[in-house]
C-alpha atoms as a PDB file:
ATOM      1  CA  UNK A   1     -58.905 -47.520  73.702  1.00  0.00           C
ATOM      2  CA  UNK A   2     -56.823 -49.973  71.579  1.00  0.00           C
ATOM      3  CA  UNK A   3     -53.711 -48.561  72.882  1.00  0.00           C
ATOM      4  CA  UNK A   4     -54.764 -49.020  76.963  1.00  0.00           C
ATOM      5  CA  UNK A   5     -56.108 -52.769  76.332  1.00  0.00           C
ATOM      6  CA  UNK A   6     -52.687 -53.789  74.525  1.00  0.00           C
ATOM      7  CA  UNK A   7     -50.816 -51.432  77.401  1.00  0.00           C
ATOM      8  CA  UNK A   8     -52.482 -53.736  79.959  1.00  0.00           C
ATOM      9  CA  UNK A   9     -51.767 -57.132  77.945  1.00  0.00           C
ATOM     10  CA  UNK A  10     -54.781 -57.807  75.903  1.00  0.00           C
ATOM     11  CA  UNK A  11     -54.420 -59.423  72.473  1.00  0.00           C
ATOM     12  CA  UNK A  12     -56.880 -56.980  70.401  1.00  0.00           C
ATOM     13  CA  UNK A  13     -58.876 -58.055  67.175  1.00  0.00           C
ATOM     14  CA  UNK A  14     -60.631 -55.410  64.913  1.00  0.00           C
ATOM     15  CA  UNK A  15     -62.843 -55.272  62.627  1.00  0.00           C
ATOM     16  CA  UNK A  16     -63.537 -51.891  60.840  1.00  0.00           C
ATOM     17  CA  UNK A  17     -62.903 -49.680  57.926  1.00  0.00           C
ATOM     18  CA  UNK A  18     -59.939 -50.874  55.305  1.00  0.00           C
ATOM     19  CA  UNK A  19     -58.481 -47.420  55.497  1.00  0.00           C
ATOM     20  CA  UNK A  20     -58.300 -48.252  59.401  1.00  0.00           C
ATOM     21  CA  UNK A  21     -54.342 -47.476  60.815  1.00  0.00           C
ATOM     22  CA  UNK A  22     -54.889 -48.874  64.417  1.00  0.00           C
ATOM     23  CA  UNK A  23     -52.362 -50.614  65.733  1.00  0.00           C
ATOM     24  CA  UNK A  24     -53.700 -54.350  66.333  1.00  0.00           C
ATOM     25  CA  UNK A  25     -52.842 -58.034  66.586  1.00  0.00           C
ATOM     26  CA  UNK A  26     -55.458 -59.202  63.515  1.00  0.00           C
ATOM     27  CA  UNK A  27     -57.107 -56.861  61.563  1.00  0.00           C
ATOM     28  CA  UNK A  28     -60.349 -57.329  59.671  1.00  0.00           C
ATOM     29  CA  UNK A  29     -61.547 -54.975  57.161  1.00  0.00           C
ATOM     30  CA  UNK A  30     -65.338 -54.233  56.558  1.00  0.00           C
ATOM     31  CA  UNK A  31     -66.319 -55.780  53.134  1.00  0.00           C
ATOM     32  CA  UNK A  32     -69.453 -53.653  52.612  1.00  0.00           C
ATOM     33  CA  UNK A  33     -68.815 -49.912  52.639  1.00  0.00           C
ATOM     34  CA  UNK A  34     -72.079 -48.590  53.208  1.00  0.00           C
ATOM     35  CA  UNK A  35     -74.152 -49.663  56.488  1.00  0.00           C
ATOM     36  CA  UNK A  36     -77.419 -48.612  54.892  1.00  0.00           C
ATOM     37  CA  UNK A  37     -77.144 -51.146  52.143  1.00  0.00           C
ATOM     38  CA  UNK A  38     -78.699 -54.318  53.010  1.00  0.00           C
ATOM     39  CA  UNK A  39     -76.587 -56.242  50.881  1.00  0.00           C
ATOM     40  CA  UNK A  40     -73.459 -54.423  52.821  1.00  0.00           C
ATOM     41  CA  UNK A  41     -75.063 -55.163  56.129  1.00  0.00           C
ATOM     42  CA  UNK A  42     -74.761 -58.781  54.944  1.00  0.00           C
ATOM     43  CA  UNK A  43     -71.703 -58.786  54.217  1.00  0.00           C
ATOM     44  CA  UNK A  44     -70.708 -57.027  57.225  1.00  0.00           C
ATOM     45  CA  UNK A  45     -72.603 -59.618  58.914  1.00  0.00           C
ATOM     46  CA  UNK A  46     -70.804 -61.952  58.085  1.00  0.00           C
ATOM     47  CA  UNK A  47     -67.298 -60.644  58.289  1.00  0.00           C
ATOM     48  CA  UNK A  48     -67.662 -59.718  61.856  1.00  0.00           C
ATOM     49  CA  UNK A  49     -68.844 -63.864  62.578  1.00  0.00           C
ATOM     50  CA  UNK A  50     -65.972 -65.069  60.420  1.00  0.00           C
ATOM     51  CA  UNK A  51     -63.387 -62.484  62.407  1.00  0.00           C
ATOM     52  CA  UNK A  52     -64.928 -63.746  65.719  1.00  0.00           C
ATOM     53  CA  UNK A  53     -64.557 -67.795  64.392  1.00  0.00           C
ATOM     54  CA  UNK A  54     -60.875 -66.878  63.432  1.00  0.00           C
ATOM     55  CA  UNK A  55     -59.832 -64.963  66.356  1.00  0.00           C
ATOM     56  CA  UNK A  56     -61.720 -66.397  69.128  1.00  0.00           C
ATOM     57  CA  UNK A  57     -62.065 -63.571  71.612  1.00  0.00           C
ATOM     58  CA  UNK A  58     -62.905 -63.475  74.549  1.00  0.00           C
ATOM     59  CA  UNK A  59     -65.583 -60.423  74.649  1.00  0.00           C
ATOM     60  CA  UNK A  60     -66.997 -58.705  71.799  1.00  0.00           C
ATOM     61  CA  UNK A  61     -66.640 -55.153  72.276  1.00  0.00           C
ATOM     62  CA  UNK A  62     -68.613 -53.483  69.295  1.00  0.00           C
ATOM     63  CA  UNK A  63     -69.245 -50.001  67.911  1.00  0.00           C
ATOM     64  CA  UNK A  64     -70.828 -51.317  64.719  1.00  0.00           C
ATOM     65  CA  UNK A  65     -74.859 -51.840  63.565  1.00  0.00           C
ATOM     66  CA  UNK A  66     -76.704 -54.622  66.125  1.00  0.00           C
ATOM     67  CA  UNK A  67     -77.379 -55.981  63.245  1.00  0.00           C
ATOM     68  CA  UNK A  68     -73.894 -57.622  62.492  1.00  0.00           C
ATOM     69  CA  UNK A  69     -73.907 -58.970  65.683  1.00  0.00           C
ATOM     70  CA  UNK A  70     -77.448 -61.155  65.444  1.00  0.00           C
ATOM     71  CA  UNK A  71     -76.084 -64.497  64.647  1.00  0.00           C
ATOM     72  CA  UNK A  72     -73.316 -64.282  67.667  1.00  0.00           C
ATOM     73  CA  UNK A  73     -76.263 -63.362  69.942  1.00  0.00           C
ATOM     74  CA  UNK A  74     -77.135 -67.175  71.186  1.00  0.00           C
ATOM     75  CA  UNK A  75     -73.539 -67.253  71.907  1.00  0.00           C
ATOM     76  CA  UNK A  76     -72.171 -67.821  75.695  1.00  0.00           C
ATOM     77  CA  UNK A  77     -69.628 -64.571  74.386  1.00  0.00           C
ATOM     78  CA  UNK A  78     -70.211 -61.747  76.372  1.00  0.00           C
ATOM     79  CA  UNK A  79     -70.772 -58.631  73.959  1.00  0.00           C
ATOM     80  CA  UNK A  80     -70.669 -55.014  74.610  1.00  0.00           C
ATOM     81  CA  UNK A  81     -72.697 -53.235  72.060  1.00  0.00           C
ATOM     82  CA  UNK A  82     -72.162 -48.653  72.020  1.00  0.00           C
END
């Protein structure tokens, strides 16, 4: 999927696991390991607004909990949650 959006000359942002190898223009890494940890959903949370204020996309296509993506939700963004 990564590979087809850059192929077609989007700029791609991710935010996932540390041990992540994708091939992207900014990379963010998860902070909390476990999704089933509140205190890691927090944290995940938050990582995934911070990556979105730093990059500045223009969708959010996520794989992730809803959860993280709560506090972008009044947003204008347009989000694709799977």
């Amino acid at each position: 999927m990564i590979t087809g959006l850059q192929t077609r000359g989007n700029t791609v942002g991710l935010v996932a696991h540390p041990d992540s190898t994708s091939k992207v223009t900014q990379f963010f890494p998860w902070r909390g390991k476990r999704s089933q940890s509140k205190f890691d959903a927090l944290q995940n949370t938050i990582t995934l607004g911070s990556a979105v204020k730093k990059f500045q996309p223009d969708i959010i296509h996520s794989f992730s909990n809803i959860l993280y993506l709560l506090p972008l939700l009044p947003s204008s963004l347009p989000k694709i949650n799977r």
